[in-house]
N, C-alpha and C. Protein backbone atom coordinates (compact mmCIF):
# COMPACT_ATOMS: atom_id res chain seq x y z
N UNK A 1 13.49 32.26 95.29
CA UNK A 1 12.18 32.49 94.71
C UNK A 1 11.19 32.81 95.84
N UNK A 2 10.12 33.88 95.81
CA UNK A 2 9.39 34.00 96.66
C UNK A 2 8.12 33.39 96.41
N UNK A 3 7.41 33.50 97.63
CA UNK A 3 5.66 32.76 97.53
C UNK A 3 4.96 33.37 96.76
N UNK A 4 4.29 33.00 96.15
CA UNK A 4 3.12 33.82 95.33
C UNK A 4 2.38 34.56 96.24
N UNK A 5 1.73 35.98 95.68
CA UNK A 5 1.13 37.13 96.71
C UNK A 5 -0.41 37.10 95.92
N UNK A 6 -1.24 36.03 96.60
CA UNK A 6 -2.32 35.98 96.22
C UNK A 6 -3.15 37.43 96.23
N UNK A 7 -4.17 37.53 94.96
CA UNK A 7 -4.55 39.08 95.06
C UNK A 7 -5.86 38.82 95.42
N UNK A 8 -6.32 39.65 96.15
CA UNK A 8 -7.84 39.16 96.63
C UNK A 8 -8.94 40.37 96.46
N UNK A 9 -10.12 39.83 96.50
CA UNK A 9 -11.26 41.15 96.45
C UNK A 9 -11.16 41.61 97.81
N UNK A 10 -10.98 40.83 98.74
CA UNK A 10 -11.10 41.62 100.43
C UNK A 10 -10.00 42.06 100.31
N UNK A 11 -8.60 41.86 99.73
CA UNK A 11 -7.38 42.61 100.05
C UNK A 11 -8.01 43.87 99.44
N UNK A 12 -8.61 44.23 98.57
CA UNK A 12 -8.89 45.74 97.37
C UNK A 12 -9.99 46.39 98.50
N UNK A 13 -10.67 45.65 99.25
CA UNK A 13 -11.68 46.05 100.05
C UNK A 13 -10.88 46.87 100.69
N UNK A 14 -9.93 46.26 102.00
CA UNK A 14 -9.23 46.43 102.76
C UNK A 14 -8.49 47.80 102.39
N UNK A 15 -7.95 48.07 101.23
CA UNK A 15 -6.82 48.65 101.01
C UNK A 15 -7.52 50.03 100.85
N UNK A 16 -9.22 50.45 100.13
CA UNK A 16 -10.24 50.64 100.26
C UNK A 16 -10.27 51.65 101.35
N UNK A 17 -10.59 50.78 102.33
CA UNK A 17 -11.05 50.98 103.61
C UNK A 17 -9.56 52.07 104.67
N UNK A 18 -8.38 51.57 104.13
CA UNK A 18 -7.13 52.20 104.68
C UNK A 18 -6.87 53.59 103.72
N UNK A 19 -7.31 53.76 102.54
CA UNK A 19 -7.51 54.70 101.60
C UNK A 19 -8.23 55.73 102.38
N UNK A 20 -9.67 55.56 102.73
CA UNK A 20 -10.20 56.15 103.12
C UNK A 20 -9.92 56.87 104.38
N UNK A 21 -9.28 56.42 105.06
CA UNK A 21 -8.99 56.26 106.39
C UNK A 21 -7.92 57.28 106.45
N UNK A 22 -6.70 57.12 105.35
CA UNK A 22 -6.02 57.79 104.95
C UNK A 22 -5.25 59.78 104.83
N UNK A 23 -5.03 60.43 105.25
CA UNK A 23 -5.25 62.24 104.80
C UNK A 23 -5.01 62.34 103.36
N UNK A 24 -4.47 61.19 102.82
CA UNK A 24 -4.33 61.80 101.36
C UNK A 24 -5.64 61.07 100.95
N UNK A 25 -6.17 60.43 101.45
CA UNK A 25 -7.73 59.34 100.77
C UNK A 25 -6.92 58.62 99.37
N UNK A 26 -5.55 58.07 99.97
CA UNK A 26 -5.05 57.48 98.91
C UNK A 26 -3.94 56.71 99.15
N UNK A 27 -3.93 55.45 98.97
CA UNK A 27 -2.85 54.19 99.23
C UNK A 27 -2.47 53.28 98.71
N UNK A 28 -1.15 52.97 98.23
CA UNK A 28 -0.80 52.10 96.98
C UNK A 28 -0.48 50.85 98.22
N UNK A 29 -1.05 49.79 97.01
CA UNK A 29 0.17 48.53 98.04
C UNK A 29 0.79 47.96 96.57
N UNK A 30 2.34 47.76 96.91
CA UNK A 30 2.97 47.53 95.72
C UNK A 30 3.43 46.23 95.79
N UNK A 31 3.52 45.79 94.42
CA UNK A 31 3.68 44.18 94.29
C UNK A 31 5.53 44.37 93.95
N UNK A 32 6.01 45.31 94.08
CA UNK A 32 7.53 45.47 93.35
C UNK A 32 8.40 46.25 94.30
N UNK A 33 9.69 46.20 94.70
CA UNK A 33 10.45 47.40 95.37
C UNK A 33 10.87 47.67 94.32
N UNK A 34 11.64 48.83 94.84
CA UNK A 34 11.65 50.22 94.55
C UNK A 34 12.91 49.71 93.39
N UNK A 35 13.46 49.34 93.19
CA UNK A 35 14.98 49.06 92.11
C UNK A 35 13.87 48.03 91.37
N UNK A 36 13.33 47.34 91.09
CA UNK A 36 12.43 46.43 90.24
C UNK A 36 12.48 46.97 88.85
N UNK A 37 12.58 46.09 87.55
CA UNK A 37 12.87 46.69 86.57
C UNK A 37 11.31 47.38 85.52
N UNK A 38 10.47 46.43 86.45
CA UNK A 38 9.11 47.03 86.37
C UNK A 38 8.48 46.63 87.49
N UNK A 39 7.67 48.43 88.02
CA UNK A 39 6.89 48.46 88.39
C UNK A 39 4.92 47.79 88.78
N UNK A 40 4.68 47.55 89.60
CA UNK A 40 3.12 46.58 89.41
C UNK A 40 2.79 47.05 91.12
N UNK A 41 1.58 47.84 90.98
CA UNK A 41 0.83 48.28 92.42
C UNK A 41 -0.41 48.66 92.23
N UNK A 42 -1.43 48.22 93.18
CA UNK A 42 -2.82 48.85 93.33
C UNK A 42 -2.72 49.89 93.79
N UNK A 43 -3.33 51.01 93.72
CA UNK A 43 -3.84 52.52 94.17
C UNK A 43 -5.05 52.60 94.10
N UNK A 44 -5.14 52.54 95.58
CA UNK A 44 -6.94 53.02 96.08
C UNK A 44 -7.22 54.43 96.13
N UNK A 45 -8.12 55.14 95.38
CA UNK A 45 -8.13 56.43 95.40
C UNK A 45 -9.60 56.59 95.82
N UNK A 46 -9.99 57.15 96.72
CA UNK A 46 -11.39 57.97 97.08
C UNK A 46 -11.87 59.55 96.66
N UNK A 47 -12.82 59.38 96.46
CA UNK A 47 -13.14 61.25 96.05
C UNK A 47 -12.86 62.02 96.99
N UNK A 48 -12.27 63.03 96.65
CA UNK A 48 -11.77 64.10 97.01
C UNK A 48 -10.25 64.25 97.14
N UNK A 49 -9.65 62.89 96.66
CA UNK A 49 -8.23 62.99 96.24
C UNK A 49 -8.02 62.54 94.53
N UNK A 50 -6.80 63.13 94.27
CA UNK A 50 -6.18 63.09 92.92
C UNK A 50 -4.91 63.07 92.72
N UNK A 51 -4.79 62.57 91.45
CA UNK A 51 -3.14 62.22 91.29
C UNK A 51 -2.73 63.74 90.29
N UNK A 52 -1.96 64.43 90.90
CA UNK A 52 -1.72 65.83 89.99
C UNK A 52 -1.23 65.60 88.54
N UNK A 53 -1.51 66.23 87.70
CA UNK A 53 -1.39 66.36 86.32
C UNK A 53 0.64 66.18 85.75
N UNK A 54 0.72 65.03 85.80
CA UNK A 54 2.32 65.16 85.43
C UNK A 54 2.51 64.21 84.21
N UNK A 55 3.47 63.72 83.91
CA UNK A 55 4.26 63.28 82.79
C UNK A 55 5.61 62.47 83.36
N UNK A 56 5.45 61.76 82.55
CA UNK A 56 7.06 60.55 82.96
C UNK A 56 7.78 61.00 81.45
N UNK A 57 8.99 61.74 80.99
CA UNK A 57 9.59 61.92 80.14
C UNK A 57 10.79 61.89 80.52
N UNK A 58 11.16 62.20 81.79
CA UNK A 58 12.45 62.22 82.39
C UNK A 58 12.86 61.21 83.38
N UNK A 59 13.30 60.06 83.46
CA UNK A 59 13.13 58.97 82.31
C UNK A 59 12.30 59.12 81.57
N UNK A 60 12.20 58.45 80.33
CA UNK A 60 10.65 58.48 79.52
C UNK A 60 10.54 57.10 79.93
N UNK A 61 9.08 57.34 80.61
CA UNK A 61 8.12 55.59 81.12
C UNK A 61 6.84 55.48 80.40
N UNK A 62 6.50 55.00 79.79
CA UNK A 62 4.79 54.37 79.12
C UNK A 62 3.95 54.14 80.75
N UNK A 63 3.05 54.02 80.60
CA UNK A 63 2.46 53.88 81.88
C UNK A 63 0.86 53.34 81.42
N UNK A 64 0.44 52.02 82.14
CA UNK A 64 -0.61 51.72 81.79
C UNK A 64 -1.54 51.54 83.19
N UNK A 65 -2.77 52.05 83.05
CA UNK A 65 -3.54 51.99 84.29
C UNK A 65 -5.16 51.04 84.10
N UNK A 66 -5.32 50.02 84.77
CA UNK A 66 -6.72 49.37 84.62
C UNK A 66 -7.40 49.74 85.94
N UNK A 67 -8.47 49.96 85.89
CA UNK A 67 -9.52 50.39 87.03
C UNK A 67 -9.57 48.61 87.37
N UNK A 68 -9.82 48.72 88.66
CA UNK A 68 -10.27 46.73 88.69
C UNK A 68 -11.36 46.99 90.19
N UNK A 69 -11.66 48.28 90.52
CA UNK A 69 -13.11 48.62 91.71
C UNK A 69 -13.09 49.68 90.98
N UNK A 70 -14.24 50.17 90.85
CA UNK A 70 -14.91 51.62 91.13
C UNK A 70 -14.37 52.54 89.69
N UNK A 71 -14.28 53.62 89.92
CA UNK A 71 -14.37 54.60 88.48
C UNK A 71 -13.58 55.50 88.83
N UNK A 72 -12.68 56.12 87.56
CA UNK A 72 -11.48 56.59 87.68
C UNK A 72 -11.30 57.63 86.64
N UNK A 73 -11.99 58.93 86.67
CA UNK A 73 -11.31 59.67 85.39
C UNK A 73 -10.27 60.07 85.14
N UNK A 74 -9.48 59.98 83.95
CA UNK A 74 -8.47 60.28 83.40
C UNK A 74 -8.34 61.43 82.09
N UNK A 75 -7.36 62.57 82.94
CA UNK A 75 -7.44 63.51 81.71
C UNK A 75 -6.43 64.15 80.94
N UNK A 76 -6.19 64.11 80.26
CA UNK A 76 -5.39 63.82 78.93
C UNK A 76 -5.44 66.08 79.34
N UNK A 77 -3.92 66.45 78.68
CA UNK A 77 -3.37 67.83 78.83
C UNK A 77 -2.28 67.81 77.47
N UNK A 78 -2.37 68.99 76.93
CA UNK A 78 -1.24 69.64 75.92
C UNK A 78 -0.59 70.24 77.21
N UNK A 79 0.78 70.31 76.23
CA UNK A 79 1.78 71.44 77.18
C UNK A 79 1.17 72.56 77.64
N UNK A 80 0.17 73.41 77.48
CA UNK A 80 -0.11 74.32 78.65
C UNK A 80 -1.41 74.41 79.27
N UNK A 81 -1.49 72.94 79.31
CA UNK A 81 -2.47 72.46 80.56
C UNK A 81 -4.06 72.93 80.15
N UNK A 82 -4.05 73.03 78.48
CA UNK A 82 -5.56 72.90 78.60
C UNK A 82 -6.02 71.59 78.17
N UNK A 83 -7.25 70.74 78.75
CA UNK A 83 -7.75 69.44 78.59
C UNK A 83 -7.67 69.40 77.40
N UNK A 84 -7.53 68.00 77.03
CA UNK A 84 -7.57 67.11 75.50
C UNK A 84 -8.19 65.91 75.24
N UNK A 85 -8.42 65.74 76.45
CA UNK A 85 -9.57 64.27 76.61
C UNK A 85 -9.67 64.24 78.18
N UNK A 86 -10.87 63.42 78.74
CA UNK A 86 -11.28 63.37 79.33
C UNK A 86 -11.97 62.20 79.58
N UNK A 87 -11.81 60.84 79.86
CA UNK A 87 -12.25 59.70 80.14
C UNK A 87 -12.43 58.70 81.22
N UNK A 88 -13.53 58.10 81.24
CA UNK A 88 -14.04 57.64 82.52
C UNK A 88 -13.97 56.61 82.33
N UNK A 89 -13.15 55.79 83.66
CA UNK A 89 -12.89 54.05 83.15
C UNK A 89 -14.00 54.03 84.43
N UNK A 90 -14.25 52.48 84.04
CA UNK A 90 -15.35 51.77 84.99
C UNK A 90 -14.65 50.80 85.22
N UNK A 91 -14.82 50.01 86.49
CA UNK A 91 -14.31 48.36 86.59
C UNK A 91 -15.32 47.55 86.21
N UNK A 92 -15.15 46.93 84.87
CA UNK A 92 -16.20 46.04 84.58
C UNK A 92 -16.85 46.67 83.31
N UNK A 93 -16.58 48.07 83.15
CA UNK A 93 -16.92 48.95 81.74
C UNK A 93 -16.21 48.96 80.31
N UNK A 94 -17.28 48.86 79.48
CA UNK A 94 -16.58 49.22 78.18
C UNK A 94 -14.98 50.16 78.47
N UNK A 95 -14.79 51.09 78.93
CA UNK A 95 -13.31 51.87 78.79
C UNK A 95 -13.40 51.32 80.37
N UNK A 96 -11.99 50.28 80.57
CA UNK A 96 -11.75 50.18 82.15
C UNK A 96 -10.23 50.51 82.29
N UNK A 97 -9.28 50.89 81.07
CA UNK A 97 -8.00 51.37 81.47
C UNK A 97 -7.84 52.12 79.99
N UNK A 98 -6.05 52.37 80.21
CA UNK A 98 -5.32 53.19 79.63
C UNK A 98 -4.18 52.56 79.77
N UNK A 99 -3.48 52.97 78.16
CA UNK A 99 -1.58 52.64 78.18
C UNK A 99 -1.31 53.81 77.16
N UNK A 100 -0.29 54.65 78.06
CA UNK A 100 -0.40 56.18 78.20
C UNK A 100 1.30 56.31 77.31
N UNK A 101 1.76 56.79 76.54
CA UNK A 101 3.00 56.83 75.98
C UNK A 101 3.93 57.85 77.12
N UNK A 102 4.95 57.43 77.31
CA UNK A 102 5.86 58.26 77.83
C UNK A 102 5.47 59.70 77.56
N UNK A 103 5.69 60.77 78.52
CA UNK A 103 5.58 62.48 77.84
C UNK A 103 4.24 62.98 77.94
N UNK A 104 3.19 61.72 78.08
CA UNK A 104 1.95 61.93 77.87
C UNK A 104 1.60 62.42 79.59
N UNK A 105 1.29 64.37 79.21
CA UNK A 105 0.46 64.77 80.23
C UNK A 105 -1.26 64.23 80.82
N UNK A 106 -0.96 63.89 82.31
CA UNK A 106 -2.60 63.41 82.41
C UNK A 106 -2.57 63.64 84.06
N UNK A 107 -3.59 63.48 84.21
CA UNK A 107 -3.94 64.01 85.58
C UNK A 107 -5.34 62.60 86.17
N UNK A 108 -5.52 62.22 87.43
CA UNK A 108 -6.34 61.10 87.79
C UNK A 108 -7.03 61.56 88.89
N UNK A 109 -8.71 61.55 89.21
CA UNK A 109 -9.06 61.82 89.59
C UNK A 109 -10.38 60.41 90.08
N UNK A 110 -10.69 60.36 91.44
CA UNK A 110 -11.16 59.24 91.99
C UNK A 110 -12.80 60.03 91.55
N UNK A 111 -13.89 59.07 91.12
CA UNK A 111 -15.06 59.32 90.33
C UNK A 111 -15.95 58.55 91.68
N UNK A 112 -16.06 57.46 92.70
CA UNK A 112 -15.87 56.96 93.41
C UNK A 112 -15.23 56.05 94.69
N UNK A 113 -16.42 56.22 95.37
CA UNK A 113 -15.67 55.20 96.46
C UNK A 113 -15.50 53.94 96.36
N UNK A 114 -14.18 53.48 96.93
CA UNK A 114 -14.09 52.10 96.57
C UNK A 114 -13.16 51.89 95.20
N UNK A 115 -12.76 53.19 94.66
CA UNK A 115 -12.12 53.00 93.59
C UNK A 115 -10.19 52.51 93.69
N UNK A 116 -10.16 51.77 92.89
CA UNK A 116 -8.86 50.59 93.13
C UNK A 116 -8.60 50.71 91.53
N UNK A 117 -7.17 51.15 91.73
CA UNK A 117 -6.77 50.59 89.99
C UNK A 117 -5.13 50.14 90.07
N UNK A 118 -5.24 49.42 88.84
CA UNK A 118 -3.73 48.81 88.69
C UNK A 118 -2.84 49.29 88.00
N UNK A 119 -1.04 50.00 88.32
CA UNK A 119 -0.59 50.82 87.41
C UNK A 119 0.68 49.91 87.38
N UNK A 120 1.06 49.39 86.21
CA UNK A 120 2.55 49.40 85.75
C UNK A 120 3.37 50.45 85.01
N UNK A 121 4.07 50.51 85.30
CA UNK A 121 5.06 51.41 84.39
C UNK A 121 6.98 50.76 84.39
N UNK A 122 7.66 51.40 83.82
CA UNK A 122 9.23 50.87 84.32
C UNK A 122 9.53 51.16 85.80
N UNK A 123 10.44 50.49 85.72
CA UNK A 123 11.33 50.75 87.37
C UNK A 123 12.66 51.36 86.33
N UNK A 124 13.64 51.14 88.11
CA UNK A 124 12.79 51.25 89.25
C UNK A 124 12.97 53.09 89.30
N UNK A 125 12.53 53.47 90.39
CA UNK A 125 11.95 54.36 91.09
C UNK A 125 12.62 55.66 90.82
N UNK A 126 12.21 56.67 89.97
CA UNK A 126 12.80 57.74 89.91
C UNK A 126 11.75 58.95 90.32
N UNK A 127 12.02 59.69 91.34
CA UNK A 127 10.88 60.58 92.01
C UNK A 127 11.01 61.85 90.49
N UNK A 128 9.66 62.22 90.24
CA UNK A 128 9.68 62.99 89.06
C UNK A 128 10.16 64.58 89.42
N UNK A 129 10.99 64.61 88.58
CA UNK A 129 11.73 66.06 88.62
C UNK A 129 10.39 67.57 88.21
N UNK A 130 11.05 68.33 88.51
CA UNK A 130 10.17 69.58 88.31
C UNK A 130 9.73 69.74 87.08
N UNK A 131 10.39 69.07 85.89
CA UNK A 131 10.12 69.21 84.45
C UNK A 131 8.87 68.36 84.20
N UNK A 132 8.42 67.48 85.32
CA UNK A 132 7.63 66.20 85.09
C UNK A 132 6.49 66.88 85.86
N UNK A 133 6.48 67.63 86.90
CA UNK A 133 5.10 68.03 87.49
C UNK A 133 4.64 69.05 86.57
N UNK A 134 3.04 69.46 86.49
CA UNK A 134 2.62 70.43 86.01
C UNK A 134 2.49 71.68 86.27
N UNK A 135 2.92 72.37 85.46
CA UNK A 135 3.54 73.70 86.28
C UNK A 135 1.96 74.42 86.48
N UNK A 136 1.34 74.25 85.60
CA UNK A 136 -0.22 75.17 85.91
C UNK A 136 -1.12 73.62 87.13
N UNK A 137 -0.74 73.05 87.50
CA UNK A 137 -1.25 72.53 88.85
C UNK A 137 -0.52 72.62 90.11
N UNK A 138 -1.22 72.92 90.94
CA UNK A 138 -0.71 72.96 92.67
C UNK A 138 -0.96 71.68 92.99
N UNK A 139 0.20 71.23 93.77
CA UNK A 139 0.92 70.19 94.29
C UNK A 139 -0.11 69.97 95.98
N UNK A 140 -0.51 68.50 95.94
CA UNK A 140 -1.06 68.48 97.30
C UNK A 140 -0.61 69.36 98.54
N UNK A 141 -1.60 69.47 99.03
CA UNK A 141 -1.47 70.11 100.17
C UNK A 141 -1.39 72.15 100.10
N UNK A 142 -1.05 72.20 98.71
CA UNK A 142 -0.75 73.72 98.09
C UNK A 142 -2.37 74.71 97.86
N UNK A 143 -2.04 76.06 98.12
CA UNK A 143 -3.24 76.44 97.76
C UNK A 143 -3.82 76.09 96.39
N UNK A 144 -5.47 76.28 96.29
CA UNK A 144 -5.66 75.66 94.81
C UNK A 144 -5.70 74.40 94.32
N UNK A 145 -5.53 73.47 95.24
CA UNK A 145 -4.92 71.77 95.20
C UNK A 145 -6.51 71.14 95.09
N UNK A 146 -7.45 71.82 95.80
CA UNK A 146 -8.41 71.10 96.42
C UNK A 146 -9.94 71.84 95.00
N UNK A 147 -9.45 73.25 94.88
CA UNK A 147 -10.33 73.84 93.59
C UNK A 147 -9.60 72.68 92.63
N UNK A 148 -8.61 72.40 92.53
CA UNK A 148 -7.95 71.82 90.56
C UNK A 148 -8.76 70.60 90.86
N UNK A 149 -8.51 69.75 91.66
CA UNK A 149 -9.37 68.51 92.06
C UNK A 149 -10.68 67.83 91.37
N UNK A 150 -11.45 69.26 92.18
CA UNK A 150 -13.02 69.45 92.28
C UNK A 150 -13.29 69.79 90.09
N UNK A 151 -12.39 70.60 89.99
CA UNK A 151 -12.53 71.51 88.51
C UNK A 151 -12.37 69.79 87.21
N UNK A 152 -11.56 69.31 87.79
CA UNK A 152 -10.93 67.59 86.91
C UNK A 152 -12.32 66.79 87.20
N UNK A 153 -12.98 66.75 88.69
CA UNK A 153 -14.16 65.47 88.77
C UNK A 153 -15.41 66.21 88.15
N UNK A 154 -15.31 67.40 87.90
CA UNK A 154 -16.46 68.08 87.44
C UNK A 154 -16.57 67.76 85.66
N UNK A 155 -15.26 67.40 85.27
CA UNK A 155 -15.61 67.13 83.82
C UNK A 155 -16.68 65.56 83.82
N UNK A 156 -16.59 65.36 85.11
CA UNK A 156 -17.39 63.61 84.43
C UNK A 156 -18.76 63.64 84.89
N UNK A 157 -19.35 64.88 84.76
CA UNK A 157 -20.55 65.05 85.49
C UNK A 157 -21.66 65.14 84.47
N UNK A 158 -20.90 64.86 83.13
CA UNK A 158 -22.29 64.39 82.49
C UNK A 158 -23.23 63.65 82.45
């Protein structure tokens, strides 16, 4: 049996602060390895990074995400990648997460700094196949990566 992994506000600070620090402006610390039959990790995301628009169907995984710092839009896609929702969790807000059905296209985009959220889904660890990324989004680091980004945080600019 292992020690309990106390969760702390300075650890979310911290993790925060290494996020930022970061080239992707983005850093999970995970409470699970990689064979675990479920998944449990914080992801610190800062603006100007995003999680690209994919889908867990291959395995099919449910996937649930709570904001627990800062603000996190989440956007909901039909199969050819035009928006279907568009929602802004807050930590501490009326909408502060999501539990997303397997198949379900969505894309995550950091709304602030300081933003920290919590994702479970199944284990363990299957890197998503080409059927699972979005074919009308460019993949970090790809041309276009940094316009799709900017085009996703611009929906929460009401």
């Amino acid at each position: 049996m292992r020690t309990p992994d106390w969760l702390t506000r300075s650890g979310l600070d911290d993790l925060s602060k290494r996020a930022a620090a970061a080239p992707r402006r983005r850093l999970n610390r995970n409470l699970h390895v990689m064979d675990d039959p479920v998944h449990r990790l914080f992801n610190a995301i800062e603006p100007g990074s995003w999680v690209r628009p994919h889908r867990h169907l291959d395995p099919p995984r449910s996937e649930t995400v709570i904001v627990v710092a800062g603000a996190l839009g989440v956007v909901l896609f039909d199969g050819d990648g035009t928006v279907t929702e568009a929602v802004k969790l807050e930590a501490g807000g009326e909408v502060f997460g999501v539990d997303l059905d397997a198949g379900t296209w969505h894309g995550l985009v950091a709304l602030a700094p300081g933003t920290v959220f919590f994702e479970t889904k199944p284990g363990p660890y299957v890197a998503p196949g080409p059927e699972d990324r979005a074919p009308w989004a460019p993949g970090e680091g790809e041309p276009g990566a940094e316009a799709a980004e900017e085009s996703l945080r611009r929906l929460f600019d009401r």
